[in-house]
N, C-alpha and C. Protein backbone atom coordinates (compact mmCIF):
# COMPACT_ATOMS: atom_id res chain seq x y z
N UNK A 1 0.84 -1.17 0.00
CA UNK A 1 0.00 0.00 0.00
C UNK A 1 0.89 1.24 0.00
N UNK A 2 0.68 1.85 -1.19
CA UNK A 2 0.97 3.40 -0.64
C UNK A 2 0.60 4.22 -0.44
N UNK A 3 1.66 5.91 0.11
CA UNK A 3 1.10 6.74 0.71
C UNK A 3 -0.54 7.22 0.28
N UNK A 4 -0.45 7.57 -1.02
CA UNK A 4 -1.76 7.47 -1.50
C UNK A 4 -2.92 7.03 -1.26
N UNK A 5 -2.53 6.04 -0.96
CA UNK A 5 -3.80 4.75 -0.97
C UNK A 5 -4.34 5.18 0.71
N UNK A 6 -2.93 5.58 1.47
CA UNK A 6 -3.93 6.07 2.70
C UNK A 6 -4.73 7.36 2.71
N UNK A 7 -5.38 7.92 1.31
CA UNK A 7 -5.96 9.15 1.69
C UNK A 7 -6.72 9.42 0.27
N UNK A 8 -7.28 7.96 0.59
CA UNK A 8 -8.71 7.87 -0.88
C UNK A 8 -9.71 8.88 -0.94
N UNK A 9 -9.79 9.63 -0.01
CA UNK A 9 -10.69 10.81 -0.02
C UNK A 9 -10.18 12.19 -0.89
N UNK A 10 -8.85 12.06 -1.13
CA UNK A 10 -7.87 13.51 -1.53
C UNK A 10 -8.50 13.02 -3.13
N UNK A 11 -8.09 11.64 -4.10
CA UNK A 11 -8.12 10.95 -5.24
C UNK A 11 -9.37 11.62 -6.12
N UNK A 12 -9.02 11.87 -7.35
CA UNK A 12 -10.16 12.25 -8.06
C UNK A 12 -10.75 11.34 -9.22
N UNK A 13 -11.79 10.76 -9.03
CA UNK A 13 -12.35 9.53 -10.17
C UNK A 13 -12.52 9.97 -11.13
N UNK A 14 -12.25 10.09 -12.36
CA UNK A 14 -12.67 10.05 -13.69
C UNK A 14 -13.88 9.23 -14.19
N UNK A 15 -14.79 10.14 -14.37
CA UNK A 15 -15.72 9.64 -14.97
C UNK A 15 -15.79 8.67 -16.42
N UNK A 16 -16.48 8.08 -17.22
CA UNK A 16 -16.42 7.33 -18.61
C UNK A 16 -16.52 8.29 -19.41
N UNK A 17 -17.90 8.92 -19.01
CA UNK A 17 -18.03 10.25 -19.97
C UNK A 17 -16.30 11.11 -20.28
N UNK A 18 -15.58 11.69 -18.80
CA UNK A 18 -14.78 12.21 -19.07
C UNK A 18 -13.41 11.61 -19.86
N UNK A 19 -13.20 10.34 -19.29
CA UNK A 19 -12.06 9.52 -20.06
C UNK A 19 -12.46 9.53 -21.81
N UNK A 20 -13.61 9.62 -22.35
CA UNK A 20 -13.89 9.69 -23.46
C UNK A 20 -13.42 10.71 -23.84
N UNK A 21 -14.10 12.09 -23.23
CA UNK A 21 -13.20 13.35 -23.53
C UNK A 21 -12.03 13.83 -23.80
N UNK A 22 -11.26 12.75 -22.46
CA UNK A 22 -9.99 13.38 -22.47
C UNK A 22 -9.48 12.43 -23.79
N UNK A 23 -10.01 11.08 -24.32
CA UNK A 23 -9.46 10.53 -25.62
C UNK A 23 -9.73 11.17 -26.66
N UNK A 24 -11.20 11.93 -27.05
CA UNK A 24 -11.20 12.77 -27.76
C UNK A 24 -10.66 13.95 -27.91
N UNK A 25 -9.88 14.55 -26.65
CA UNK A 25 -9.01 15.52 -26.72
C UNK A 25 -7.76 15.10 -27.18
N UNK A 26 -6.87 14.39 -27.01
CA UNK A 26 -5.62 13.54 -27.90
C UNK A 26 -4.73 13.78 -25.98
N UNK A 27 -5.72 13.76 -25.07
CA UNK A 27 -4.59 13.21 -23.98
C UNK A 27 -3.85 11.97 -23.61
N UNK A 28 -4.40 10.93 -24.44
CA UNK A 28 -3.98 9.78 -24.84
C UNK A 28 -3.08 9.58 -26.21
N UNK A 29 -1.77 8.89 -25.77
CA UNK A 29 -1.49 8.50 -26.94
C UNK A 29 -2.34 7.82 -27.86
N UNK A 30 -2.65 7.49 -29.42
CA UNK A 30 -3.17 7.11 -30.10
C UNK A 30 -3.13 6.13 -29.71
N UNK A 31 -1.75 5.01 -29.50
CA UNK A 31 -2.05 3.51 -29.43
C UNK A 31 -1.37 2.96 -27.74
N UNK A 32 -2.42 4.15 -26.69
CA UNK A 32 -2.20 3.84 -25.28
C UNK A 32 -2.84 3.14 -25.58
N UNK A 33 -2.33 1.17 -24.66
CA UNK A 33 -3.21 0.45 -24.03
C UNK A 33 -3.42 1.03 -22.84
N UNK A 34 -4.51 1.53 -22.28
CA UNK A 34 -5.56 1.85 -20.79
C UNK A 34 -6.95 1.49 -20.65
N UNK A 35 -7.21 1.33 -19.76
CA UNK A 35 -8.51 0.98 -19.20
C UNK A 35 -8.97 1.78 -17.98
N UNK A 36 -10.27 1.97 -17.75
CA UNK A 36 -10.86 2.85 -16.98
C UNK A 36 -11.59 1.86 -16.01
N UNK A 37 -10.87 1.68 -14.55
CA UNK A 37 -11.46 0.62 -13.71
C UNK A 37 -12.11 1.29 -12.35
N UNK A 38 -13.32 1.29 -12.16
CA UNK A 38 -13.53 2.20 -10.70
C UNK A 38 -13.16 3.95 -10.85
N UNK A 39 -12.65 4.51 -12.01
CA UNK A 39 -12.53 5.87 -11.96
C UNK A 39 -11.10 5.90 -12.36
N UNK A 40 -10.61 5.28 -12.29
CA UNK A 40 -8.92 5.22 -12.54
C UNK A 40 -8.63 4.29 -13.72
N UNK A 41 -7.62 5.34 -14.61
CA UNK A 41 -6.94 4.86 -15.63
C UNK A 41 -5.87 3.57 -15.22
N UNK A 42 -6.33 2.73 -15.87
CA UNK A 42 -4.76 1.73 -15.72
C UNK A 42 -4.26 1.34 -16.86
N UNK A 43 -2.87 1.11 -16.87
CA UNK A 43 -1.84 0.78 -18.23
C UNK A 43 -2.15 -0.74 -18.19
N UNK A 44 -2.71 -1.26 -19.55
CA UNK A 44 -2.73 -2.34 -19.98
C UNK A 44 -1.06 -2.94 -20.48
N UNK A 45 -0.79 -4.52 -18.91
CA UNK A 45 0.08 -4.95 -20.21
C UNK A 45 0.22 -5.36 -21.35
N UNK A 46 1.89 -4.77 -21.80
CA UNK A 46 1.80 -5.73 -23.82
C UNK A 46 1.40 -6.92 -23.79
N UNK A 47 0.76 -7.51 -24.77
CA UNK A 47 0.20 -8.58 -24.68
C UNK A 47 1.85 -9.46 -25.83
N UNK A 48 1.99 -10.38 -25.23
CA UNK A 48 2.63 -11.36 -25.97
C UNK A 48 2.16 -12.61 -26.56
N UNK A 49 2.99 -13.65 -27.19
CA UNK A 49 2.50 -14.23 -28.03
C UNK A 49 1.66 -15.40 -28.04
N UNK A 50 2.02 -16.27 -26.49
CA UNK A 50 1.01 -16.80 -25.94
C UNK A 50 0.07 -16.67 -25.45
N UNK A 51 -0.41 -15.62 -24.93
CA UNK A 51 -1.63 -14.54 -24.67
C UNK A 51 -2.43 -14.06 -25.76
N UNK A 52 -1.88 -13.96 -27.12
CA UNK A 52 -2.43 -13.83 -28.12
C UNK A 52 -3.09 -14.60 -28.78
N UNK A 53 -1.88 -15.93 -28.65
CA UNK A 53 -3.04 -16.82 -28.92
C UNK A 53 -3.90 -17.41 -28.82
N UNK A 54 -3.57 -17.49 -27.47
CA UNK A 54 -5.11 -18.09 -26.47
C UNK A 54 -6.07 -17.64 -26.44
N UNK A 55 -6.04 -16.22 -26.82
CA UNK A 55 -7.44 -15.35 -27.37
C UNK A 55 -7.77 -15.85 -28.83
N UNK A 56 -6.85 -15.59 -29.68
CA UNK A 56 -7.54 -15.77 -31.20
C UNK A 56 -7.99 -17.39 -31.43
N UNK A 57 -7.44 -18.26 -30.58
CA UNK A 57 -8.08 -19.88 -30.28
C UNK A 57 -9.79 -19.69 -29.92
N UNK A 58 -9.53 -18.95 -28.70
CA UNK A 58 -10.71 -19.00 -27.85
C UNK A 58 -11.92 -17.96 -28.63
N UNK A 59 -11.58 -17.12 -29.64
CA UNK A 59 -12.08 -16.29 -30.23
C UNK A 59 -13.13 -17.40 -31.78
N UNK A 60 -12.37 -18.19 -31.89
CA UNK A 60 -12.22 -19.03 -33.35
C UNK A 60 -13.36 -20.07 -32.66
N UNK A 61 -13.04 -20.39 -31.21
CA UNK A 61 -13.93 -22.12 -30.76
C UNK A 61 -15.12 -21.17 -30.90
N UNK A 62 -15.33 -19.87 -29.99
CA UNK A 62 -16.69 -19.42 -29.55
C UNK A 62 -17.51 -18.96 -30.76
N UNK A 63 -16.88 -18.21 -31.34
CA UNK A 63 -17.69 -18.15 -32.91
C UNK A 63 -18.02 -19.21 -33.62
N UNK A 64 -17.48 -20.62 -33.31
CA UNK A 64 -18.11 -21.58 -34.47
C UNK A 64 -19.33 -22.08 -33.32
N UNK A 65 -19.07 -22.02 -31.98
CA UNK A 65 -19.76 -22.70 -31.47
C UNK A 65 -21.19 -21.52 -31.01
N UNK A 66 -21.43 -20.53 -30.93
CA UNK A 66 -22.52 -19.67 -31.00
C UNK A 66 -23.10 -19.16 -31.89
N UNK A 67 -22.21 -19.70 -32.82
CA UNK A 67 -23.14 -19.00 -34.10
C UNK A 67 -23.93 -17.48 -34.28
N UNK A 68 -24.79 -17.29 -34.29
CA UNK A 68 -26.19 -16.16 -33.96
C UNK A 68 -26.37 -15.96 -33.06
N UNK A 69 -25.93 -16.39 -32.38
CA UNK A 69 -26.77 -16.34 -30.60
C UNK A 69 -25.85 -15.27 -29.74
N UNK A 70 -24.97 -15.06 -30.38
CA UNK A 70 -23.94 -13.51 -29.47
C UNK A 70 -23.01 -13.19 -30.46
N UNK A 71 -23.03 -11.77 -30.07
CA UNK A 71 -21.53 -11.33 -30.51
C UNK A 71 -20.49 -11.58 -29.69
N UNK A 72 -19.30 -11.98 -30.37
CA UNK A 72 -18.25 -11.86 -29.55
C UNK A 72 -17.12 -10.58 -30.07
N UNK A 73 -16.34 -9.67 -28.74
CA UNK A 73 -16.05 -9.04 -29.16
C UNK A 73 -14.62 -9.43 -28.34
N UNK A 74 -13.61 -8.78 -29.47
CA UNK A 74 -12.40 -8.97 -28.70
C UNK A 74 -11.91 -7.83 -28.39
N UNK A 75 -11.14 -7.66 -26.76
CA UNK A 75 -10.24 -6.72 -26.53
C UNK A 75 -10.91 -5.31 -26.92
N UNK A 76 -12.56 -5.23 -26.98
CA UNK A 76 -12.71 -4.52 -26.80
C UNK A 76 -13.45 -3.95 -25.25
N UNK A 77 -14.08 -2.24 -25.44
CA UNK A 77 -14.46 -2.01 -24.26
C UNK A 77 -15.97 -2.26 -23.82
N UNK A 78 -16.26 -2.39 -22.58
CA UNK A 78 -17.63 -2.73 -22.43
C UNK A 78 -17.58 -1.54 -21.05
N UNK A 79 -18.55 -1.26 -20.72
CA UNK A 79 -19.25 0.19 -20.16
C UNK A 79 -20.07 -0.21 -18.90
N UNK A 80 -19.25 -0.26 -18.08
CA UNK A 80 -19.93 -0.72 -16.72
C UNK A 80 -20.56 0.48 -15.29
N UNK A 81 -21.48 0.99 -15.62
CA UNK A 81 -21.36 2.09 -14.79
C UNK A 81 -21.03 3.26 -15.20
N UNK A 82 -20.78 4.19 -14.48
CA UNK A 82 -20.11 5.86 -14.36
C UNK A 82 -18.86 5.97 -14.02
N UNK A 83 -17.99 4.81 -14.27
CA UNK A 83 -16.93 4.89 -13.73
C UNK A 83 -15.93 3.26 -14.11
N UNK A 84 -16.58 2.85 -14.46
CA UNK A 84 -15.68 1.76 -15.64
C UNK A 84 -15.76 1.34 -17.01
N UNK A 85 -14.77 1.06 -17.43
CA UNK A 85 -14.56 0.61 -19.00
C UNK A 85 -13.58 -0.02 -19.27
N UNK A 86 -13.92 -1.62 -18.26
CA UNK A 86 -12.79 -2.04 -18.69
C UNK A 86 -12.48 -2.87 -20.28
N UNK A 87 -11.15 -3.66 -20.59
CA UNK A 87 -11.82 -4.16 -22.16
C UNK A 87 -11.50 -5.24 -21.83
N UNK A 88 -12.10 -6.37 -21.66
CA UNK A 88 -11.84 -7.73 -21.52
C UNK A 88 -11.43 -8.52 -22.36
N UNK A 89 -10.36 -9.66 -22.87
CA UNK A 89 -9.92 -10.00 -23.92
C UNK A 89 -10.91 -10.32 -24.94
N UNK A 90 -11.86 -10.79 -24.22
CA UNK A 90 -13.21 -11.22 -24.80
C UNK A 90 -14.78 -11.53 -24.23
N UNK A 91 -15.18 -10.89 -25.12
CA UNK A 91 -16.63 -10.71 -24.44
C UNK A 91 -17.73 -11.44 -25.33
N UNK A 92 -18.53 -12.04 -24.51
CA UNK A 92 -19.71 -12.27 -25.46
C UNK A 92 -20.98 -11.80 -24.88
N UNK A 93 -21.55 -11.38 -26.89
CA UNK A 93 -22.55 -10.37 -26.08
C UNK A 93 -23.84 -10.22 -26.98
N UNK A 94 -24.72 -10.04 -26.19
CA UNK A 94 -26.10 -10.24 -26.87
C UNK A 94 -25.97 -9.62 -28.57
N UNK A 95 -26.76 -10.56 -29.16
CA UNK A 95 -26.94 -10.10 -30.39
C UNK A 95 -27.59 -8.54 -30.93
N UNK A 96 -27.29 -7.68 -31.52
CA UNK A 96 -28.07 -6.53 -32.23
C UNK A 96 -27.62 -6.21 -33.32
N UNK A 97 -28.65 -5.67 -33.95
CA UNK A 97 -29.00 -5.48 -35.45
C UNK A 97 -27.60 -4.23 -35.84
N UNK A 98 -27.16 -3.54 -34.45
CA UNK A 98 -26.36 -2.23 -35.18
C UNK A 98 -24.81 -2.49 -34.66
N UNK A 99 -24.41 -4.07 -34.25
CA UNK A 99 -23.30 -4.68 -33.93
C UNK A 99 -22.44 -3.55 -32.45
N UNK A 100 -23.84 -3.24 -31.60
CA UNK A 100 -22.73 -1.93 -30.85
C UNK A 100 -22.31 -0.75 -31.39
N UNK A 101 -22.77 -0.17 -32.64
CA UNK A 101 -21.99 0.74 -33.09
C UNK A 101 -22.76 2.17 -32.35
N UNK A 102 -23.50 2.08 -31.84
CA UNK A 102 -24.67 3.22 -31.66
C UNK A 102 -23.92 3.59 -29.76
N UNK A 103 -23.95 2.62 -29.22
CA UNK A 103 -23.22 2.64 -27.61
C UNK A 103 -22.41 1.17 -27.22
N UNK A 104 -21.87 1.56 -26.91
CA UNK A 104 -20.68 0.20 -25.96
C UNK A 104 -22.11 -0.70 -25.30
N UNK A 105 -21.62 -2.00 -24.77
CA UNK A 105 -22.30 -2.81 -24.68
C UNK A 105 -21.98 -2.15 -22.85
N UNK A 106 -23.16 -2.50 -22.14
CA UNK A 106 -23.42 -2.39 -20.86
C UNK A 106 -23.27 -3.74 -19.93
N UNK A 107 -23.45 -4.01 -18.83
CA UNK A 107 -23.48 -5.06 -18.35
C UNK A 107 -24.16 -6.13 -18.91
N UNK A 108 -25.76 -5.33 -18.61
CA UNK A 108 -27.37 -6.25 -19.21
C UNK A 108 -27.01 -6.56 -20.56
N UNK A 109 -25.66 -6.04 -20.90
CA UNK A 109 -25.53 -7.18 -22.62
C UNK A 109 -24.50 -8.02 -22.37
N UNK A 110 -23.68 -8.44 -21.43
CA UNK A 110 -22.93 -9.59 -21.52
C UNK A 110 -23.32 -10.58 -21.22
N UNK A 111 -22.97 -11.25 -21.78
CA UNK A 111 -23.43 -13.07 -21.30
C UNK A 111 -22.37 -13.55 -20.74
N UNK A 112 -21.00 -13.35 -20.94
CA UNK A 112 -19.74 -13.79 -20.86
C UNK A 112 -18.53 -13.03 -21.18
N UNK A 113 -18.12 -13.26 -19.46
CA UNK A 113 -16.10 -12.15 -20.20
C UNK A 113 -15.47 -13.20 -19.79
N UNK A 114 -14.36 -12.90 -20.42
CA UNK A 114 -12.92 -14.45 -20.36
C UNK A 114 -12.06 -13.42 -20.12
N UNK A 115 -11.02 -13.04 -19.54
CA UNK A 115 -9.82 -12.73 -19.61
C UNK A 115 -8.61 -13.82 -19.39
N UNK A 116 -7.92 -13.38 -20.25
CA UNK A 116 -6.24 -13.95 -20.26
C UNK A 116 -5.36 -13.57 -19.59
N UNK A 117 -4.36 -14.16 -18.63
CA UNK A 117 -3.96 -14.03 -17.75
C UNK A 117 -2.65 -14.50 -17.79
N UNK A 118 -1.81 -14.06 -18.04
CA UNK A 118 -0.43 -14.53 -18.27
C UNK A 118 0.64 -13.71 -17.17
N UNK A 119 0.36 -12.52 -16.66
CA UNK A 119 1.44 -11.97 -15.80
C UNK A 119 0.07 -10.96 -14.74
N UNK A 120 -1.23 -11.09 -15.16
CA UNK A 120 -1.77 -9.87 -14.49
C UNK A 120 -2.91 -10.87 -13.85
N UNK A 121 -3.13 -12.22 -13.67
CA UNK A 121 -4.34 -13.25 -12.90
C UNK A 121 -4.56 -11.92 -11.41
N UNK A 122 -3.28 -12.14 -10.89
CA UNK A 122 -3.89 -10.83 -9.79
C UNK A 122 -4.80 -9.81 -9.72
N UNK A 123 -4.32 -9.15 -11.05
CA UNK A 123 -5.76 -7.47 -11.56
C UNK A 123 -6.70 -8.02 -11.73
N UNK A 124 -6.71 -9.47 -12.34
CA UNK A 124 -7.33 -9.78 -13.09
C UNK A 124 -8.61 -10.56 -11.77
N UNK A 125 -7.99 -10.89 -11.01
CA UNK A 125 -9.27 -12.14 -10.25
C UNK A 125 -9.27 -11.33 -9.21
N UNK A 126 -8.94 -10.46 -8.14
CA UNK A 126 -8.95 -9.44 -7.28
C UNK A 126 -10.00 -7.92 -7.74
N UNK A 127 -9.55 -7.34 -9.20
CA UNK A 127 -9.90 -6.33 -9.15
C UNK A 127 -11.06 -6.41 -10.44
N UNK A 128 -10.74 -6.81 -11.13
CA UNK A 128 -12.06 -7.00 -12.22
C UNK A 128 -13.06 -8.07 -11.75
N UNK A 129 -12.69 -9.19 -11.46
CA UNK A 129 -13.84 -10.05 -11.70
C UNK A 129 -14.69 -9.29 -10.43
N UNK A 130 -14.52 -9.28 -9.08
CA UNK A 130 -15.19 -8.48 -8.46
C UNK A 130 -15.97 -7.09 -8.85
N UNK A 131 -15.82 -6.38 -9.83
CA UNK A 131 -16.23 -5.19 -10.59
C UNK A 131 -17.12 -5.72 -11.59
N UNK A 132 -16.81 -6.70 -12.08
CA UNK A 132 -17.94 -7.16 -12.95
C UNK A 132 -18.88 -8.32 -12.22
N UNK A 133 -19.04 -8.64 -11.23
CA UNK A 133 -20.04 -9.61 -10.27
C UNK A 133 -20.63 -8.53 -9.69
N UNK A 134 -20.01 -6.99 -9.29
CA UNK A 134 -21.21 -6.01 -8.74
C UNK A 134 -21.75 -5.27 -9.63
N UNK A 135 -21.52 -5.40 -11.07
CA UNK A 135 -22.53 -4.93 -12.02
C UNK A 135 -23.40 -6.09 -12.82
N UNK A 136 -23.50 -7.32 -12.48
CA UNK A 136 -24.18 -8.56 -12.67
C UNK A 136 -23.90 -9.28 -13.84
N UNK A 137 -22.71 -9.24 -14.31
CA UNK A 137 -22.47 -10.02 -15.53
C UNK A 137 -22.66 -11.55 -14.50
N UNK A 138 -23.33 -12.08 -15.38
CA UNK A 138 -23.74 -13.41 -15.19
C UNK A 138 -22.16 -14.53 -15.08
N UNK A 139 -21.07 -14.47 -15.87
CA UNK A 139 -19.88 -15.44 -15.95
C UNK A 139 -18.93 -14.43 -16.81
N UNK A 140 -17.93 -15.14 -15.85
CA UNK A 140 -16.37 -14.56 -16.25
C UNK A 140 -15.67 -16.11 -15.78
N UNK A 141 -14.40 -16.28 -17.19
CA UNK A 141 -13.64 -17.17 -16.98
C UNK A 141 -12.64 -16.57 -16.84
N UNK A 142 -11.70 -16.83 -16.30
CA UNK A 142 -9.90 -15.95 -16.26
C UNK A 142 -8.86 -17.22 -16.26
N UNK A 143 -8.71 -17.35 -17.51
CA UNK A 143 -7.55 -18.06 -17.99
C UNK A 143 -6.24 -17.94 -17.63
N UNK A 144 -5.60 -18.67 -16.54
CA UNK A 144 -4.78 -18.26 -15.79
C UNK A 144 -3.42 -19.15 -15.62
N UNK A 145 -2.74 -18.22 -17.29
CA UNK A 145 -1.46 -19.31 -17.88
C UNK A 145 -0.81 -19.34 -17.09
N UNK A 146 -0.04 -18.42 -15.90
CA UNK A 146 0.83 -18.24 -15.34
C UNK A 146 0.92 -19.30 -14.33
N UNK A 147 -0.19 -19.94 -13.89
CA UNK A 147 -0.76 -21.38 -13.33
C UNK A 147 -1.61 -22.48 -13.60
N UNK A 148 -1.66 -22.49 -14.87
CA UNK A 148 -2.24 -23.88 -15.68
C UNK A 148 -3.69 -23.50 -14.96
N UNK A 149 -4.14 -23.03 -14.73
CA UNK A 149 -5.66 -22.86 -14.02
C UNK A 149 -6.22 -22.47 -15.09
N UNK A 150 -8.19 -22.98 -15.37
CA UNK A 150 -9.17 -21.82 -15.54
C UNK A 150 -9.85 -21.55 -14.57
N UNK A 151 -10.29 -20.45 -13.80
CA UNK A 151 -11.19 -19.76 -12.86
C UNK A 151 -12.63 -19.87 -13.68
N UNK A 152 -13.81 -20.22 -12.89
CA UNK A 152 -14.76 -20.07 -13.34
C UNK A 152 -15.43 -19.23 -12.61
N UNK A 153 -16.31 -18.10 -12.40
CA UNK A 153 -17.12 -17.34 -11.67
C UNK A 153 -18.47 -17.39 -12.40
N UNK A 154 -19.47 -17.78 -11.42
CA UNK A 154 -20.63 -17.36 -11.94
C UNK A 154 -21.93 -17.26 -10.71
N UNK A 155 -22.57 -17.13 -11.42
CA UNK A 155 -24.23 -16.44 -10.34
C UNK A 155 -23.91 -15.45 -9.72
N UNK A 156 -23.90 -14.07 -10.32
CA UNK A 156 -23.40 -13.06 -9.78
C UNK A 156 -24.73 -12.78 -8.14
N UNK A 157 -24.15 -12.19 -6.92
CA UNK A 157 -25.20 -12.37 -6.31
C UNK A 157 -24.56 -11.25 -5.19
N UNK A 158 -25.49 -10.64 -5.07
CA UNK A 158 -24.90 -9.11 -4.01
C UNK A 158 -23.44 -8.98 -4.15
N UNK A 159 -22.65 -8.63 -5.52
CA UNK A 159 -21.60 -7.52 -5.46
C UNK A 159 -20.95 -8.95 -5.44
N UNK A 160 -20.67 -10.36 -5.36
CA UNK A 160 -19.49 -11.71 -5.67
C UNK A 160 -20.33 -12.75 -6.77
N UNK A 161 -19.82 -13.28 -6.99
CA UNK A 161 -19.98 -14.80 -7.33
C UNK A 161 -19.79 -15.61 -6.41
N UNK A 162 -21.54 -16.65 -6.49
CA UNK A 162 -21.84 -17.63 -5.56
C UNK A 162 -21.48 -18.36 -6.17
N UNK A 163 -21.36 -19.02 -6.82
CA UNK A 163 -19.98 -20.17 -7.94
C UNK A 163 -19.02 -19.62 -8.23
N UNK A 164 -17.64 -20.51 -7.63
CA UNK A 164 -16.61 -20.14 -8.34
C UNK A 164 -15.49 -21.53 -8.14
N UNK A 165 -15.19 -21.72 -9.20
CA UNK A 165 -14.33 -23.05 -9.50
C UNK A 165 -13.17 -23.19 -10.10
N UNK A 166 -11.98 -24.26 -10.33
CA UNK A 166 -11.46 -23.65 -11.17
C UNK A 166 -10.88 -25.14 -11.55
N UNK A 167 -10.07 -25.35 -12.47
CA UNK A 167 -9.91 -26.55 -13.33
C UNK A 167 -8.48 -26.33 -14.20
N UNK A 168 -7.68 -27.62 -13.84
CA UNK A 168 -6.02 -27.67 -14.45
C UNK A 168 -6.48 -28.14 -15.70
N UNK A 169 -7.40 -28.76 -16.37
CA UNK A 169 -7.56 -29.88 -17.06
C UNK A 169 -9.10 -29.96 -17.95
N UNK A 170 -9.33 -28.31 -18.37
CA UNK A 170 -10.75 -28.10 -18.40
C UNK A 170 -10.93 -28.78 -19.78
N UNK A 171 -12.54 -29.00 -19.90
CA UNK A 171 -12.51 -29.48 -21.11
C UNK A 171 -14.04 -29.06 -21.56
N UNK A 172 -14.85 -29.87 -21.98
CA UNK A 172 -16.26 -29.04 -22.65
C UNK A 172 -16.89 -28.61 -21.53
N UNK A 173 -17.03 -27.31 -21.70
CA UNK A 173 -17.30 -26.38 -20.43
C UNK A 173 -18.68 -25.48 -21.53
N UNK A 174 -20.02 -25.60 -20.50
CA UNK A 174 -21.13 -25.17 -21.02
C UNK A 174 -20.94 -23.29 -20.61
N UNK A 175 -21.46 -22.47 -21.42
CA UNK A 175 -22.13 -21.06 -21.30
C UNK A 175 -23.35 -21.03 -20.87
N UNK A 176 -23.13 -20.37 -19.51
CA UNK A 176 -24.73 -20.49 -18.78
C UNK A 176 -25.66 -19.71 -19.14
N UNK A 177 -25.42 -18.26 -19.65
CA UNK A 177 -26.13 -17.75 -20.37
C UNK A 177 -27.10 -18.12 -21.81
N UNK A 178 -26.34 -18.85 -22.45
CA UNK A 178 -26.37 -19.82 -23.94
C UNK A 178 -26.67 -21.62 -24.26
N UNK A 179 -27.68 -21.72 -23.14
CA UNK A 179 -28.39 -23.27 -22.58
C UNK A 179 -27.93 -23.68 -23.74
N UNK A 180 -27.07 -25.15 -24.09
CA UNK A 180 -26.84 -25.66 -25.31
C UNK A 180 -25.41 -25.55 -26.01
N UNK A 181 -24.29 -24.43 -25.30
CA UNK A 181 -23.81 -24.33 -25.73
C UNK A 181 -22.41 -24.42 -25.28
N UNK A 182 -21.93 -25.68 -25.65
CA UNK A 182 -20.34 -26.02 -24.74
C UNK A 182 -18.99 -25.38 -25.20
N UNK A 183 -17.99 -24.86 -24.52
CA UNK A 183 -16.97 -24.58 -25.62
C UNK A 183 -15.98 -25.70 -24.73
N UNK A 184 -15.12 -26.19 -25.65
CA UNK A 184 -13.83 -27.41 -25.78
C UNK A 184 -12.71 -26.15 -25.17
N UNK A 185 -12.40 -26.06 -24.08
CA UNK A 185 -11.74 -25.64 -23.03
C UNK A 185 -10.25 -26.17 -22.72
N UNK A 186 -10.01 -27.50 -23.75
CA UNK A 186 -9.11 -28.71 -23.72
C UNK A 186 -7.67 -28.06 -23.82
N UNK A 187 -7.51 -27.81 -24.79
CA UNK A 187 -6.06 -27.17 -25.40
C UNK A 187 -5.78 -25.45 -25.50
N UNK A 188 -6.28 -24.98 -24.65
CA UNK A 188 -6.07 -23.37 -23.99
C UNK A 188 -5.00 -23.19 -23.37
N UNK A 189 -4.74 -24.27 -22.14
CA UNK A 189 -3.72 -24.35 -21.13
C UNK A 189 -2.51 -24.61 -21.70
């Protein structure tokens, strides 16, 4: 903890609205990775090459295996509140006619976030998945290379997940949102 951290009252939150601003103002580098978590900007790590792929795998199973039934979006942002935006490696998310282009997808449109986890499982199962169980996304998996783990969270229920599991050895693993629909979980790890 630092000094900071003892005097959360001094700290000023950035709103979504305003982080938009300040991107539309060019206070962001063009190709900053950041994310807007709880009011605060954070530096996304570089993603490397096993992290990459475990997304464009997991990107390739979920699209053959949902077909119509969601979008999946990668690495992009989803709009949680007045005060987050984070971008999850991957999201799946209710179907619409204008693919998101009109507003970012909200909670009440995810069915499913996965994040990849190769050096950040910590941000990742501490500070997000908790942020997204108190805005009710139904399931988050966090693929967690750095320990052969998948984390499963689900039944979001006052601000946690009342399920949560996790598996060295996962394999056809159903979407609870998407009755019917298993993804092969096998060769991720």
């Amino acid at each position: 903890m630092g000094l900071l951290d003892e005097f959360p009252e001094l700290k000023h939150r950035i709103s979504v609205d305003a982080y938009h601003r300040m991107g539309d103002a060019g206070v962001f580098a063009p190709d900053a990775r950041i994310e807007l978590i709880e009011g605060e900007i954070f530096d996304k790590v570089p993603i490397g090459s096993r992290h990459a792929s475990v997304v464009n795998r997991l990107n390739r199973i979920i699209v053959q295996a949902v077909g119509d039934r969601a979008i999946t979006r990668v690495q992009g942002p989803v709009r949680l509140g007045d005060l987050s935006e984070p971008e999850p490696d991957l999201a799946l998310l209710l179907p619409r006619t204008d693919y998101y282009r009109d507003a970012l997808p909200g909670a009440a449109d995810v069915l499913l976030i996965i994040e990849v986890a190769d050096s950040t499982q910590r941000l990742d199962r501490r500070v997000k998945v908790p942020l997204y169980a108190r805005h009710g996304v139904p399931e988050v998996w966090v693929i967690d290379l750095e320990n052969g783990l998948v984390h499963f969270y689900r039944r979001p229920d006052n601000g946690a997940y009342a399920e949560i599991s996790a598996a060295e050895h996962p394999a056809a693993t159903p979407i609870v949102a998407l009755p019917g629909i298993t993804i092969d979980l096998s060769g991720v790890l």
